[in-house]
C-alpha atoms as a PDB file:
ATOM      1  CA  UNK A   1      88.039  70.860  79.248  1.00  0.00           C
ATOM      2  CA  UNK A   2      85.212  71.526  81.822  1.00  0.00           C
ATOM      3  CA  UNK A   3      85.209  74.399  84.170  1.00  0.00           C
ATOM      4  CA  UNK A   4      82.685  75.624  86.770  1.00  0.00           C
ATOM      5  CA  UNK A   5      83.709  78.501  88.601  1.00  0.00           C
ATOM      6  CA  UNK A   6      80.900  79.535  91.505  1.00  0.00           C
ATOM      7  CA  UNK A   7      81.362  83.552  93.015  1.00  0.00           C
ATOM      8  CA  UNK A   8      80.475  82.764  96.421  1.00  0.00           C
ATOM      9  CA  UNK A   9      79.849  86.742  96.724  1.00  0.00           C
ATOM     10  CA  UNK A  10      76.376  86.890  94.427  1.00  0.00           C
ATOM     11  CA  UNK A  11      76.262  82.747  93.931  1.00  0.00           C
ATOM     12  CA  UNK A  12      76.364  83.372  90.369  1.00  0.00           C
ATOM     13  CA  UNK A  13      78.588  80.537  88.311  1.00  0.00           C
ATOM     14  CA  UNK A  14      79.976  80.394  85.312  1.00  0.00           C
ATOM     15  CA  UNK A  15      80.268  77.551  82.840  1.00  0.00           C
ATOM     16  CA  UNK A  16      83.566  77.996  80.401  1.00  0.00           C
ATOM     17  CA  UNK A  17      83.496  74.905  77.320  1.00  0.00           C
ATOM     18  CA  UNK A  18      86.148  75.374  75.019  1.00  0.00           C
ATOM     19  CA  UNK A  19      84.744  74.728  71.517  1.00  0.00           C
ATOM     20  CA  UNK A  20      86.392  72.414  68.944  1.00  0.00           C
ATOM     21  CA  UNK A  21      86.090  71.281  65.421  1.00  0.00           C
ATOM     22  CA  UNK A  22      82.679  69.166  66.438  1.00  0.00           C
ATOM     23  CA  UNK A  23      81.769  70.971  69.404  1.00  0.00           C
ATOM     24  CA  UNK A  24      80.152  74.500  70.130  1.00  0.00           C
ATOM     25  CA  UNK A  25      81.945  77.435  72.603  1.00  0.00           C
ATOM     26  CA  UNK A  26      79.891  77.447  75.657  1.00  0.00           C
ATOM     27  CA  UNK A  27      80.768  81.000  77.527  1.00  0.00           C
ATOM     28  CA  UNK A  28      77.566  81.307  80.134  1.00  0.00           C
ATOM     29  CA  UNK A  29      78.876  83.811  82.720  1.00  0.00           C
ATOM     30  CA  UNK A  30      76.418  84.105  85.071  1.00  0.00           C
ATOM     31  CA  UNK A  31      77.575  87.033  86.869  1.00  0.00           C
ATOM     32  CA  UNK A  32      77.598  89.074  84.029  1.00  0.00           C
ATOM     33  CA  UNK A  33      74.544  87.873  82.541  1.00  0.00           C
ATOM     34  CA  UNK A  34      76.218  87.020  79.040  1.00  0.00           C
ATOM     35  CA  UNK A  35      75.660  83.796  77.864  1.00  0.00           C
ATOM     36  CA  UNK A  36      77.083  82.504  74.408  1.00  0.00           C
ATOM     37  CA  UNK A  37      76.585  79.052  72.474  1.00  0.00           C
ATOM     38  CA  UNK A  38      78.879  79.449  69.424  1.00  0.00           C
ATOM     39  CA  UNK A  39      79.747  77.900  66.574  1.00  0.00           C
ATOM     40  CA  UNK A  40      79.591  73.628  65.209  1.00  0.00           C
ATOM     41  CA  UNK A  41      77.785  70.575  66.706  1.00  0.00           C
ATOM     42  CA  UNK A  42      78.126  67.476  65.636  1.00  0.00           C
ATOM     43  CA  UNK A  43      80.079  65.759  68.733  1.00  0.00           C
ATOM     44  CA  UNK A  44      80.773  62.139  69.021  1.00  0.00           C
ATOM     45  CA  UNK A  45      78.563  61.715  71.750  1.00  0.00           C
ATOM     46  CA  UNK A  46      75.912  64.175  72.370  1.00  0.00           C
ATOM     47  CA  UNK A  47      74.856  62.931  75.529  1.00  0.00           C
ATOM     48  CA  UNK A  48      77.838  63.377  77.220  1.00  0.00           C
ATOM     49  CA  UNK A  49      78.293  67.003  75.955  1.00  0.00           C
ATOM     50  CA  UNK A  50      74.818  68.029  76.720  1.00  0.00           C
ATOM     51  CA  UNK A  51      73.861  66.337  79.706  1.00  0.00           C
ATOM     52  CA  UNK A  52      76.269  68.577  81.820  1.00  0.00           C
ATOM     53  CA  UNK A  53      74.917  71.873  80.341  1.00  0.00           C
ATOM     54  CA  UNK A  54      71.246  70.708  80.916  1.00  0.00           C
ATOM     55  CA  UNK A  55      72.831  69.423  84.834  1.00  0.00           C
ATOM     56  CA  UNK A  56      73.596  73.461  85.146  1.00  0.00           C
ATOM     57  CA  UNK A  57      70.339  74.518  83.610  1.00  0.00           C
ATOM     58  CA  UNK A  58      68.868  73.029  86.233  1.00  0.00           C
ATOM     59  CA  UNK A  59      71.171  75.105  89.075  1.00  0.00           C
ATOM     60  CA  UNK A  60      70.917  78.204  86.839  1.00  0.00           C
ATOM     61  CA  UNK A  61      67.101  77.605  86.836  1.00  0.00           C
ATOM     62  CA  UNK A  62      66.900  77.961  91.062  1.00  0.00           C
ATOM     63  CA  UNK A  63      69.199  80.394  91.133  1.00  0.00           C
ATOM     64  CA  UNK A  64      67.585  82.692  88.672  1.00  0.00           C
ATOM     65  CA  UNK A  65      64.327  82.438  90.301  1.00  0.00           C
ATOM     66  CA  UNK A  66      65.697  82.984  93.958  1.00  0.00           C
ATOM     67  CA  UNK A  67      67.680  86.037  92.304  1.00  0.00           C
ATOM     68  CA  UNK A  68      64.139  87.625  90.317  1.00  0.00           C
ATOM     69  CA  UNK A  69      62.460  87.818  94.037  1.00  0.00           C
ATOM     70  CA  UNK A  70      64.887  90.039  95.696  1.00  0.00           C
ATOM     71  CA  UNK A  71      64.579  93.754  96.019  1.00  0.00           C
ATOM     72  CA  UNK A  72      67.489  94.433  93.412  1.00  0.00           C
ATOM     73  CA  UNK A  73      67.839  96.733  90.415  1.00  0.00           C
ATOM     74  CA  UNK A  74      66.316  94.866  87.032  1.00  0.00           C
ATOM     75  CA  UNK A  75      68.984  92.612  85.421  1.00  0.00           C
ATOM     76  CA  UNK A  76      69.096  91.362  82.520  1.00  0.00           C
ATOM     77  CA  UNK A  77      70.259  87.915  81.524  1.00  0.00           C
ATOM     78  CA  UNK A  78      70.669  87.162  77.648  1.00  0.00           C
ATOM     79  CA  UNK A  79      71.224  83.848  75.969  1.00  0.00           C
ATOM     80  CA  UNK A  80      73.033  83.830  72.429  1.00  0.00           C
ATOM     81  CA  UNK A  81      72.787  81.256  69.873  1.00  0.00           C
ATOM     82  CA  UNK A  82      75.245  81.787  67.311  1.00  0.00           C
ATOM     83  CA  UNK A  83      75.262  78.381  65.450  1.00  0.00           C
ATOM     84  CA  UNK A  84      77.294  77.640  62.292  1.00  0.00           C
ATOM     85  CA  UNK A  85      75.383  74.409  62.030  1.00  0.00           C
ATOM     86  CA  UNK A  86      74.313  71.429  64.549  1.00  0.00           C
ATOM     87  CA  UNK A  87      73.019  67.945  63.461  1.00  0.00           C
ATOM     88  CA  UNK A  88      70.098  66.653  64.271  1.00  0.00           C
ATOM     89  CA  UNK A  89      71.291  65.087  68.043  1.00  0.00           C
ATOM     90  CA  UNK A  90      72.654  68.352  69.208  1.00  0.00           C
ATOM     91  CA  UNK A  91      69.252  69.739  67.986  1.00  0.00           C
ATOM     92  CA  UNK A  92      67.778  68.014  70.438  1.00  0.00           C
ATOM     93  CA  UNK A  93      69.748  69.240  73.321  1.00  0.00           C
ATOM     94  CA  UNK A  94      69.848  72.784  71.585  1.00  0.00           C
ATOM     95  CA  UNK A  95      65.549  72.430  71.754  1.00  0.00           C
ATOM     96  CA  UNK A  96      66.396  71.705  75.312  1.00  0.00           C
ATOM     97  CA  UNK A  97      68.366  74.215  76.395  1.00  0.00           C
ATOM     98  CA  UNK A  98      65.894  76.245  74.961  1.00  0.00           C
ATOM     99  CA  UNK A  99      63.146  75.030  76.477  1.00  0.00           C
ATOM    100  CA  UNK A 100      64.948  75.614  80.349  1.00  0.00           C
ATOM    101  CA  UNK A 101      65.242  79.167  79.402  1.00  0.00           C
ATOM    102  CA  UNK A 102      61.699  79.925  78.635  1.00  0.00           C
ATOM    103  CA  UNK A 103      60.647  77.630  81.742  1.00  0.00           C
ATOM    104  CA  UNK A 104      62.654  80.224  83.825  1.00  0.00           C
ATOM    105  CA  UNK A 105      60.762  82.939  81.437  1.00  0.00           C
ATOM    106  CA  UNK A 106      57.565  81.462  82.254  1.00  0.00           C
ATOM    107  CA  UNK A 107      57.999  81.162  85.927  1.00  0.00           C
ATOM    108  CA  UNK A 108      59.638  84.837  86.278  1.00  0.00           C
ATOM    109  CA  UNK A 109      56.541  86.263  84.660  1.00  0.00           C
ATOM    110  CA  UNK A 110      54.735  84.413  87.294  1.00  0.00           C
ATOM    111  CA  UNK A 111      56.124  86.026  90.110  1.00  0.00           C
ATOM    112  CA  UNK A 112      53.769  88.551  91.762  1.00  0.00           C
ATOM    113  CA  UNK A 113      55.157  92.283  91.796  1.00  0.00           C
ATOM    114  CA  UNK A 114      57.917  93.405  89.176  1.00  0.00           C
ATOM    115  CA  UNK A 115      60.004  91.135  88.529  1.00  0.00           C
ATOM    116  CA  UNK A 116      64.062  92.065  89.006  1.00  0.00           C
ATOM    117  CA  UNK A 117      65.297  89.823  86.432  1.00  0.00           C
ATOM    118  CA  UNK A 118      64.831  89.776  82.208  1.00  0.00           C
ATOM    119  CA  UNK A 119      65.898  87.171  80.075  1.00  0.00           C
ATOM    120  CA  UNK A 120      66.451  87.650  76.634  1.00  0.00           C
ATOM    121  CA  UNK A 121      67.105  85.270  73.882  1.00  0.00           C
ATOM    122  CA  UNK A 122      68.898  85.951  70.818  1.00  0.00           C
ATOM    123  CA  UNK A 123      69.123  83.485  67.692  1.00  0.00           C
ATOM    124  CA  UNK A 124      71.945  84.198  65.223  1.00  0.00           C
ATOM    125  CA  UNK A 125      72.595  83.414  61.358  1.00  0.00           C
ATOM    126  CA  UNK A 126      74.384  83.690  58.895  1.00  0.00           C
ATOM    127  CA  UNK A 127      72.677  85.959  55.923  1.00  0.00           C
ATOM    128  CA  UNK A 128      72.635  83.312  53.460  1.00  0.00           C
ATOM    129  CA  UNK A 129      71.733  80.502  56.098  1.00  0.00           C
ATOM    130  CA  UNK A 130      68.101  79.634  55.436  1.00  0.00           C
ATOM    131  CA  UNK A 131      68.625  76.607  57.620  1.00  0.00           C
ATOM    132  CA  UNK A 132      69.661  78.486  60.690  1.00  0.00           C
ATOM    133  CA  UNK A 133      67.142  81.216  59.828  1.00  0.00           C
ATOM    134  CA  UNK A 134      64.262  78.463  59.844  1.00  0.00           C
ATOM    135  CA  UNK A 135      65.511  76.340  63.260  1.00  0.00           C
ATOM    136  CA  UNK A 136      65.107  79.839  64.692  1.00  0.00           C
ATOM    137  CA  UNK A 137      61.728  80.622  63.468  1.00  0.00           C
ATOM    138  CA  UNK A 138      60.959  77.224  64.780  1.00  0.00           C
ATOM    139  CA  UNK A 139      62.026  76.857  68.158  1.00  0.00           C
ATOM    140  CA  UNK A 140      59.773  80.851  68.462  1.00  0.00           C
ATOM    141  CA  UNK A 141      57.011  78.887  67.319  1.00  0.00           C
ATOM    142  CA  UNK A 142      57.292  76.621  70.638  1.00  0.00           C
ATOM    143  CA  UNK A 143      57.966  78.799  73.263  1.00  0.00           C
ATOM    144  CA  UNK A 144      56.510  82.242  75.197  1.00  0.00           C
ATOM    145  CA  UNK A 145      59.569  83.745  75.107  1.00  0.00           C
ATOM    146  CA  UNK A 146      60.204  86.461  72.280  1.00  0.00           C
ATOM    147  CA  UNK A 147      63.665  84.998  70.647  1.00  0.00           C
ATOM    148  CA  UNK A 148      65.556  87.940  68.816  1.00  0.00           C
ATOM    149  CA  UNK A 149      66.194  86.380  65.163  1.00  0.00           C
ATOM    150  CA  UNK A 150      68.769  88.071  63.263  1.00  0.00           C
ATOM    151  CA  UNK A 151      71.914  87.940  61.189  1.00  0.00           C
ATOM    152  CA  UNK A 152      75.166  88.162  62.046  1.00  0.00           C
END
């Protein structure tokens, strides 16, 4: 099951994935500024499951930057990782999604002035997980934005 729901009031959306035995919960509500990627990966087909949440990436990237130029109060938007364990094609996309939100990062700390919009990233593990501990330490090691590593 797919939903988009779009709040015509602020343009926000939302993106609501159910998750499964193979597949992670994706909970990114946009209005709120919560955003949650929970649990297994290891779907059948990784491209299909991806692609869509890298399609609204791309609409969350505009409307992020569009939102950190107006004369609002500072919000903060804050990405969670909380994975149980991926394999090595929903890496991939998990690198991606990654990579869109330090792009948006990158380009908000571009913008002239003070910017009205945060983004924070947080990586989760469990506290015996040296595997989930290390893919966090990793994807820091590639990107400008500070990810939050910590245990459950």
């Amino acid at each position: 099951m797919f939903l988009v729901k779009k709040n015509m009031i602020d343009s926000s959306f939302n993106l609501i994935i159910p998750g499964t035995d193979v597949s992670p919960t994706i909970s990114y509500n946009a209005s709120a500024g919560a955003y949650l990627i929970a649990g297994r990966s290891m779907p059948e087909d990784s491209v299909e499951f991806y692609e869509r949440i890298l399609r609204w990436f791309e609409d969350w990237h505009k409307e992020i930057l569009n939102e950190a130029g107006q004369p609002t109060s500072v919000r903060e938007h804050a990405f969670t990782f909380d994975m149980e364990y991926y394999n090595s094609a929903s890496g991939k996309y998990i690198f991606q999604m990654i990579e869109e939100i330090d792009k948006a990062h990158v380009a908000i700390d571009a913008l002239s002035g003070n910017p009205t919009v945060q983004i924070k990233l947080i990586w989760l593990y469990g506290e015996d997980d040296e595997f989930m501990h290390e893919a966090g330490e990793d994807m820091q090691d590639v990107t400008e934005i500070e990810i939050e590593i910590k245990t459950r």
